[in-house]
N, C-alpha and C. Protein backbone atom coordinates (compact mmCIF):
# COMPACT_ATOMS: atom_id res chain seq x y z
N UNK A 1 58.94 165.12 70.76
CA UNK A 1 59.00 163.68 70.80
C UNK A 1 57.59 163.13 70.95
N UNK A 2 57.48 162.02 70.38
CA UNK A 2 55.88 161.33 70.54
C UNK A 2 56.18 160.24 71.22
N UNK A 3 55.81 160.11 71.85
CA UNK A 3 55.54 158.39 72.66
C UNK A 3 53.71 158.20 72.51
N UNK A 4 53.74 156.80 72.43
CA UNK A 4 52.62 156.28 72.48
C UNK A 4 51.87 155.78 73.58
N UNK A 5 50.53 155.07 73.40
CA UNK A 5 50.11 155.13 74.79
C UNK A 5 50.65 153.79 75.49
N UNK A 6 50.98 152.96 74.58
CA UNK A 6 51.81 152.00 75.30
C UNK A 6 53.13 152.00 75.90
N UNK A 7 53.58 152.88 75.20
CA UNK A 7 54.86 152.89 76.01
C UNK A 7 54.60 153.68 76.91
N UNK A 8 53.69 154.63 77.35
CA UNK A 8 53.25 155.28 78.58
C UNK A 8 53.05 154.17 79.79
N UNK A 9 52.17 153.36 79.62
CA UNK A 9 51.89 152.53 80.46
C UNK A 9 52.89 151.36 80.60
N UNK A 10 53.74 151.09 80.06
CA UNK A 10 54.79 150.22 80.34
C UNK A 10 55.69 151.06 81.63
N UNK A 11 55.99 152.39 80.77
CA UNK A 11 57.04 153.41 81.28
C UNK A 11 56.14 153.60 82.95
N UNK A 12 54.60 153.71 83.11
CA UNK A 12 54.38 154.12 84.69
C UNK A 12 54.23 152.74 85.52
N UNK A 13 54.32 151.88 84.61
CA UNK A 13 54.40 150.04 85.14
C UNK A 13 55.55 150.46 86.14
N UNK A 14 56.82 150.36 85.20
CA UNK A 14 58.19 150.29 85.31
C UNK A 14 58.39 151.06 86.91
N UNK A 15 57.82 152.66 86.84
CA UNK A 15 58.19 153.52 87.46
C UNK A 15 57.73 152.99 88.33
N UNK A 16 56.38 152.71 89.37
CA UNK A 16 55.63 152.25 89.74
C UNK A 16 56.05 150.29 90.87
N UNK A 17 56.64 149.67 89.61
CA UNK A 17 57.26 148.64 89.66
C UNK A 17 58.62 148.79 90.96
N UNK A 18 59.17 149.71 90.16
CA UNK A 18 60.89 149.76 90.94
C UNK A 18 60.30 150.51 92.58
N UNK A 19 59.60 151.22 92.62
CA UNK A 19 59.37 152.34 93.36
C UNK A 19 58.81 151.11 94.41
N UNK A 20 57.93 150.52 94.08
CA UNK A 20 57.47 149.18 94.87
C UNK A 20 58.69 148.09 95.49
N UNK A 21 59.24 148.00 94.61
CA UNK A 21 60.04 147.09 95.12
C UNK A 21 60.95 147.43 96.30
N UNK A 22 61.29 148.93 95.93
CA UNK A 22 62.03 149.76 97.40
C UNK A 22 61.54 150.00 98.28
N UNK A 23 59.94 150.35 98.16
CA UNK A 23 59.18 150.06 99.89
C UNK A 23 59.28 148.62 100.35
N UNK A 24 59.01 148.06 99.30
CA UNK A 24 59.13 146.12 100.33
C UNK A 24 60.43 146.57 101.00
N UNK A 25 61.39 146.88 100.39
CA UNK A 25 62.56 146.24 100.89
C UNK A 25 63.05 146.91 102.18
N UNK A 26 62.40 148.29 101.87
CA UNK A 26 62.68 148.97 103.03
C UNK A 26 61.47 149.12 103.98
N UNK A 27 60.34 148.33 103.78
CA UNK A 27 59.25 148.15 105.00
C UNK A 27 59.97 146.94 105.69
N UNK A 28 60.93 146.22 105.66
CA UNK A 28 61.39 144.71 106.04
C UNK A 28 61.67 145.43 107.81
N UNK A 29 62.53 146.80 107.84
CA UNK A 29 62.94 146.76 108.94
C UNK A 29 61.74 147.90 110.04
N UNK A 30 60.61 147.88 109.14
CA UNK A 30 59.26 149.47 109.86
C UNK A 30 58.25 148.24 110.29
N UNK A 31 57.88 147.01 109.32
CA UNK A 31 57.04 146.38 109.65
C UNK A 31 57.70 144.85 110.29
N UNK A 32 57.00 143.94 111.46
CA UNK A 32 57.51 142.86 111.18
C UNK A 32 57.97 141.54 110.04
N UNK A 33 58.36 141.03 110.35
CA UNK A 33 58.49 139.91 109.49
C UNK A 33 57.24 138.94 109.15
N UNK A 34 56.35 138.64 110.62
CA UNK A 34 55.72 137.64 110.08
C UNK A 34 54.42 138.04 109.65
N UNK A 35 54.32 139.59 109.90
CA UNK A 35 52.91 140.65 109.21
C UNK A 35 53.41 140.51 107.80
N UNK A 36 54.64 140.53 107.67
CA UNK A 36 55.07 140.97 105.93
C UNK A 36 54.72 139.24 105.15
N UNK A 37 55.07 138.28 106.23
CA UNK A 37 54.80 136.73 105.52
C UNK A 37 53.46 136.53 104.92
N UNK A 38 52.00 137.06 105.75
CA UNK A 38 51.08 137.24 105.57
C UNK A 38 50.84 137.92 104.21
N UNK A 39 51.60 138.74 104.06
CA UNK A 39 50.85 139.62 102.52
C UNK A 39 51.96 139.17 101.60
N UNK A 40 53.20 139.09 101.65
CA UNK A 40 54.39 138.80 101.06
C UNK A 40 53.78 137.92 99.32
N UNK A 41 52.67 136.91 99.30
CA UNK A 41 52.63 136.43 98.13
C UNK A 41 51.44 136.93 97.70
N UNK A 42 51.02 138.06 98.07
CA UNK A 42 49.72 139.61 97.53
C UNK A 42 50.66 140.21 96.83
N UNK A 43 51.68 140.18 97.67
CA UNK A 43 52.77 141.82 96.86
C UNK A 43 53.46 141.45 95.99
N UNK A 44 54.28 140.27 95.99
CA UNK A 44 54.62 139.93 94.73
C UNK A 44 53.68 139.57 93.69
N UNK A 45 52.39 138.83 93.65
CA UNK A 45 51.57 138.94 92.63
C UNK A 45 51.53 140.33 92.11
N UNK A 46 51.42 141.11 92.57
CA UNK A 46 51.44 142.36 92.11
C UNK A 46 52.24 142.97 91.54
N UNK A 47 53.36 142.42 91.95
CA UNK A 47 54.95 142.92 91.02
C UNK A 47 54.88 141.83 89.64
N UNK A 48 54.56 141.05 89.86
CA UNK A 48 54.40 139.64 88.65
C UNK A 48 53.43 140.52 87.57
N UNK A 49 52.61 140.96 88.01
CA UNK A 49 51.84 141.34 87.35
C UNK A 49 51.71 142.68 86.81
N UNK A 50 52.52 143.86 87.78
CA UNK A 50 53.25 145.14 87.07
C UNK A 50 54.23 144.62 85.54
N UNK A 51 55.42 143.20 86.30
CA UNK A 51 56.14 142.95 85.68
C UNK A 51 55.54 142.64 84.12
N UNK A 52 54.51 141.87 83.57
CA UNK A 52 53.84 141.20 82.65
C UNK A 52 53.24 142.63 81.86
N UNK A 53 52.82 143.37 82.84
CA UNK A 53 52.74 144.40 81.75
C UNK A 53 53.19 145.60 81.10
N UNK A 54 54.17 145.35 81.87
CA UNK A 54 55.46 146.11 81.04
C UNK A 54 56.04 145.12 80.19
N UNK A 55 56.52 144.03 80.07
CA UNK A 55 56.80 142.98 79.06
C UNK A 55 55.55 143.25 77.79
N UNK A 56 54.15 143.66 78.06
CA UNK A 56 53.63 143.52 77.13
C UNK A 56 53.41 144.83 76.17
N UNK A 57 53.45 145.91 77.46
CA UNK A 57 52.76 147.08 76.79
C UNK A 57 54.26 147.57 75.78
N UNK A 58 55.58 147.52 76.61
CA UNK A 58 56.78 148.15 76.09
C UNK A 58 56.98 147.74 74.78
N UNK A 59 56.80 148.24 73.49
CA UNK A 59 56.98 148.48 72.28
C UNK A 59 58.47 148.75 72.04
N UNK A 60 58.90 147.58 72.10
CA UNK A 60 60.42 147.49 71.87
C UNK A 60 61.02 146.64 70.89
N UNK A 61 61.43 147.34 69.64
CA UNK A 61 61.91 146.67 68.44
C UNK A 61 63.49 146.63 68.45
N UNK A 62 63.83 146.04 67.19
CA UNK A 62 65.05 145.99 66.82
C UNK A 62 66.34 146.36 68.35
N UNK A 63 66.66 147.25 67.87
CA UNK A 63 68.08 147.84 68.87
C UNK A 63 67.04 148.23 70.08
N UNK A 64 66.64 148.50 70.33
CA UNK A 64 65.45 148.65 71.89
C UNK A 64 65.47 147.43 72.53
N UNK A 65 65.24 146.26 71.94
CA UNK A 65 64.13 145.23 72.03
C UNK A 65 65.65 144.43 72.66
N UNK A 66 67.23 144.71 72.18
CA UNK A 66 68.04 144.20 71.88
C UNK A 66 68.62 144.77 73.88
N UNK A 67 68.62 145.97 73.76
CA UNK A 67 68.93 146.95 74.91
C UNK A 67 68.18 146.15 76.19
N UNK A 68 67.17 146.31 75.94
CA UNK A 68 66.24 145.91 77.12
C UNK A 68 66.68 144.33 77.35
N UNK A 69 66.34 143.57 76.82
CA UNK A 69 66.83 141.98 76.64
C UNK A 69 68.12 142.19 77.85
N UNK A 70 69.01 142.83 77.46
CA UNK A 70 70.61 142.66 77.75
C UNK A 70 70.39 143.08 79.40
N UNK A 71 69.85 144.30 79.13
CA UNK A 71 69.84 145.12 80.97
C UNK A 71 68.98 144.35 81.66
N UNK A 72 67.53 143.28 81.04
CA UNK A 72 66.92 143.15 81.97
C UNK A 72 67.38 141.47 82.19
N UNK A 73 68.07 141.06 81.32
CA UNK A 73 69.24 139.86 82.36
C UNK A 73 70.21 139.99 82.99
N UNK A 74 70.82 141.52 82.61
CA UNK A 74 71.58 141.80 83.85
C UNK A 74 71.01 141.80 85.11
N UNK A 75 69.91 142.30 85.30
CA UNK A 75 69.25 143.10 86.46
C UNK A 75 68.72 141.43 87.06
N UNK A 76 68.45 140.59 86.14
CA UNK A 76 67.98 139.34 86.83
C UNK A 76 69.18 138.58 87.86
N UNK A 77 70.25 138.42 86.90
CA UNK A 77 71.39 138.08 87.06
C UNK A 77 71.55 138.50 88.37
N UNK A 78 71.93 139.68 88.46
CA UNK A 78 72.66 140.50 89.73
C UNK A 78 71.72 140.41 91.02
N UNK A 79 70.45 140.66 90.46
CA UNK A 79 69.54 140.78 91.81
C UNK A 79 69.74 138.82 92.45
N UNK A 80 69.72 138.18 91.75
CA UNK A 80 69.93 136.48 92.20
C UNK A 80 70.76 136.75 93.21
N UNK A 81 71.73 136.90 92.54
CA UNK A 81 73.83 136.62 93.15
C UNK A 81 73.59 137.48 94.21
N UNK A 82 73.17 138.82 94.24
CA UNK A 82 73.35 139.72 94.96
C UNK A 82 71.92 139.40 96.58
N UNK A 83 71.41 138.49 96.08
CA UNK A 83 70.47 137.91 97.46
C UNK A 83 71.09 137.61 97.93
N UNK A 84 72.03 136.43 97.62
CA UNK A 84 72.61 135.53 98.79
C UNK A 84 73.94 136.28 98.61
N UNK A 85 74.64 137.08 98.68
CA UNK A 85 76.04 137.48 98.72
C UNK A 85 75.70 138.70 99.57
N UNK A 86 74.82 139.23 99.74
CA UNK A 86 74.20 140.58 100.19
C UNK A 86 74.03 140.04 102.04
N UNK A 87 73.45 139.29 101.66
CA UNK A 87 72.72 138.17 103.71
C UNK A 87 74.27 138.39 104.26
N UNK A 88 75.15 137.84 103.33
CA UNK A 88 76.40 137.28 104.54
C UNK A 88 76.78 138.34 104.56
N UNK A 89 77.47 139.36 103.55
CA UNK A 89 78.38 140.49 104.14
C UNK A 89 77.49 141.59 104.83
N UNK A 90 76.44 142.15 104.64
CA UNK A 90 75.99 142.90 105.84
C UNK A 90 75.00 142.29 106.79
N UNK A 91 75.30 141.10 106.84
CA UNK A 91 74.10 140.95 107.96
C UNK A 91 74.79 141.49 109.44
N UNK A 92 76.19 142.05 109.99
CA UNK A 92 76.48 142.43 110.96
C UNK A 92 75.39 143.91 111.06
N UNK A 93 75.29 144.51 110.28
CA UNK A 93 74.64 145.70 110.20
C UNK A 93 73.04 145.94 109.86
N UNK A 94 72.91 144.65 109.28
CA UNK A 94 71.23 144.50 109.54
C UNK A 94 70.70 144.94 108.54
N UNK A 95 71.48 145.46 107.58
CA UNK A 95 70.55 146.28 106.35
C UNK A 95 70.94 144.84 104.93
N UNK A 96 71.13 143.55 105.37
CA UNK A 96 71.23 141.92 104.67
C UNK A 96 69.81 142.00 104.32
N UNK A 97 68.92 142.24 105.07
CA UNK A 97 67.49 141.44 104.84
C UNK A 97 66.96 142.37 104.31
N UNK A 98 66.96 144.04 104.20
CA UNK A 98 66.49 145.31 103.17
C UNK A 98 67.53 144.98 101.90
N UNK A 99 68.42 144.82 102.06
CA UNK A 99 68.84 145.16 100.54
C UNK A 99 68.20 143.36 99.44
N UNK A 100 68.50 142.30 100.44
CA UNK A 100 67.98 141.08 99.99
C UNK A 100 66.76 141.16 99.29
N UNK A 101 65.17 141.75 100.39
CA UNK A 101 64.30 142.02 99.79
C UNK A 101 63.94 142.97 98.45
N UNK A 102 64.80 143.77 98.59
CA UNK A 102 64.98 144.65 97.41
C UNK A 102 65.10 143.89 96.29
N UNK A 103 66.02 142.95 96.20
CA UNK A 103 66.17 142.27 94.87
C UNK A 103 65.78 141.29 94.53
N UNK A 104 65.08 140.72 95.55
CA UNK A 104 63.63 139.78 95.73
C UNK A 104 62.55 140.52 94.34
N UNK A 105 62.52 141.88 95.17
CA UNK A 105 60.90 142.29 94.49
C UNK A 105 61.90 142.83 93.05
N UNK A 106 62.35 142.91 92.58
CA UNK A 106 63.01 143.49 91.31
C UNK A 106 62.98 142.07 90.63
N UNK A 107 63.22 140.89 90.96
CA UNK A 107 63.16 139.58 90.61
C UNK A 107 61.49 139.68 90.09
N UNK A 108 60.74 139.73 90.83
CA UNK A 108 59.69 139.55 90.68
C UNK A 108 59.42 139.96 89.67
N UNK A 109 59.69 141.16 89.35
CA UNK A 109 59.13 142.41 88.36
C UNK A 109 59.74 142.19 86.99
N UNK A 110 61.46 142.02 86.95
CA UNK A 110 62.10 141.94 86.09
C UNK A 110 61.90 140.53 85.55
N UNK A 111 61.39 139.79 85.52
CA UNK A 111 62.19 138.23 85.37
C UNK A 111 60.30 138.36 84.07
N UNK A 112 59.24 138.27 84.71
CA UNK A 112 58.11 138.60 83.50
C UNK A 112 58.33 139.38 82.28
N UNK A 113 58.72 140.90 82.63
CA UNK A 113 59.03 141.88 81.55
C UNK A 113 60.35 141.17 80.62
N UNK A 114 61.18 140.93 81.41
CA UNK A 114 62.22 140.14 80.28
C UNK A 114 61.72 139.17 79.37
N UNK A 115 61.26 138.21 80.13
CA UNK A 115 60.72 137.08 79.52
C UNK A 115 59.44 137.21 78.51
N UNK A 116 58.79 138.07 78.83
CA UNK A 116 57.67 138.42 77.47
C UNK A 116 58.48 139.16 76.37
N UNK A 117 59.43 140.36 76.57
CA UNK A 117 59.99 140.90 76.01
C UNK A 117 61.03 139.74 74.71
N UNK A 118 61.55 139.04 75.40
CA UNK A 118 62.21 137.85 74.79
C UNK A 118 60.98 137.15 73.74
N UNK A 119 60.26 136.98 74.89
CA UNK A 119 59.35 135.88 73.36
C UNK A 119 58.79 136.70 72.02
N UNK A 120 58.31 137.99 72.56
CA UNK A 120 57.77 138.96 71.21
C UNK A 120 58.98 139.14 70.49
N UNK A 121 60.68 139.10 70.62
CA UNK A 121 61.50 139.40 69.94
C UNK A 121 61.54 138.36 69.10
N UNK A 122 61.80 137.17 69.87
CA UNK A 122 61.73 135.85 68.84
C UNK A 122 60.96 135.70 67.75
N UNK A 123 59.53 135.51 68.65
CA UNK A 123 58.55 135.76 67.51
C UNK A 123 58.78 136.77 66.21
N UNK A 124 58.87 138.19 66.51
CA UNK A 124 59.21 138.95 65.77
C UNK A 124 60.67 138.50 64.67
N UNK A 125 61.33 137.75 64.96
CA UNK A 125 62.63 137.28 64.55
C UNK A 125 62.01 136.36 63.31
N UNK A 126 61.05 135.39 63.98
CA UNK A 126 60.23 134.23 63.17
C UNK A 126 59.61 134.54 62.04
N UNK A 127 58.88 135.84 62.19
CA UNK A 127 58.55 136.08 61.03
C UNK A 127 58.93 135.92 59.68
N UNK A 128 58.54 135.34 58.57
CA UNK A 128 59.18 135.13 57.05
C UNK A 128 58.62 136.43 56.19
């Protein structure tokens, strides 16, 4: 199989990306809250900006381009709903504000890569 170098660097974005988003979520209950408020809009720039370049580097056409689109509004979708539906049913158990943050930083990440991904399809669509 050949992959290219862009889809390399999308693909260690991605890896990189998700892997991030699971330490935020699970530093919520190792570090305080108002140490995490302090860096909280560092770390998401940083996911914004993993996110953007995986939207740019990922070389995703036709049925790819179609795949990705679909999963990465699912993943937007769910991580939303699943913030605030997540707080009320486990907040007896305390793991509301780790799984919340979790889909905080996947928001972050996912919502760029979709959205570039979307416009190069269009564009690509536009073409005559």
């Amino acid at each position: 199989m050949i992959t290219s170098k862009e889809n390399s660097i999308g693909a260690w974005a991605f890896l990189i990306g998700v892997v991030l988003a699971v330490v935020i979520g699970i530093s919520t209950i190792l570090i305080p809250v108002s140490a995490l408020a302090n860096y909280s809009s560092f770390i998401y720039l940083i996911l914004v900006i993993l996110g953007i370049i995986i939207g740019i580097s990922i070389n995703a056409t036709g049925k790819d381009s179609q795949t990705f689109l679909i999963t990465g509004a699912i993943l937007v979708i769910v991580s939303r709903f699943g913030m605030d539906s997540v707080i009320g049913s486990l907040i007896g158990i305390g793991a509301g504000d780790i799984v919340s943050s979790i889909f905080a930083s996947l928001l972050a990440l996912f919502v760029p890569a979709t959205v570039i991904v979307a416009l190069k399809t269009v564009f690509g669509l536009a073409k005559v």
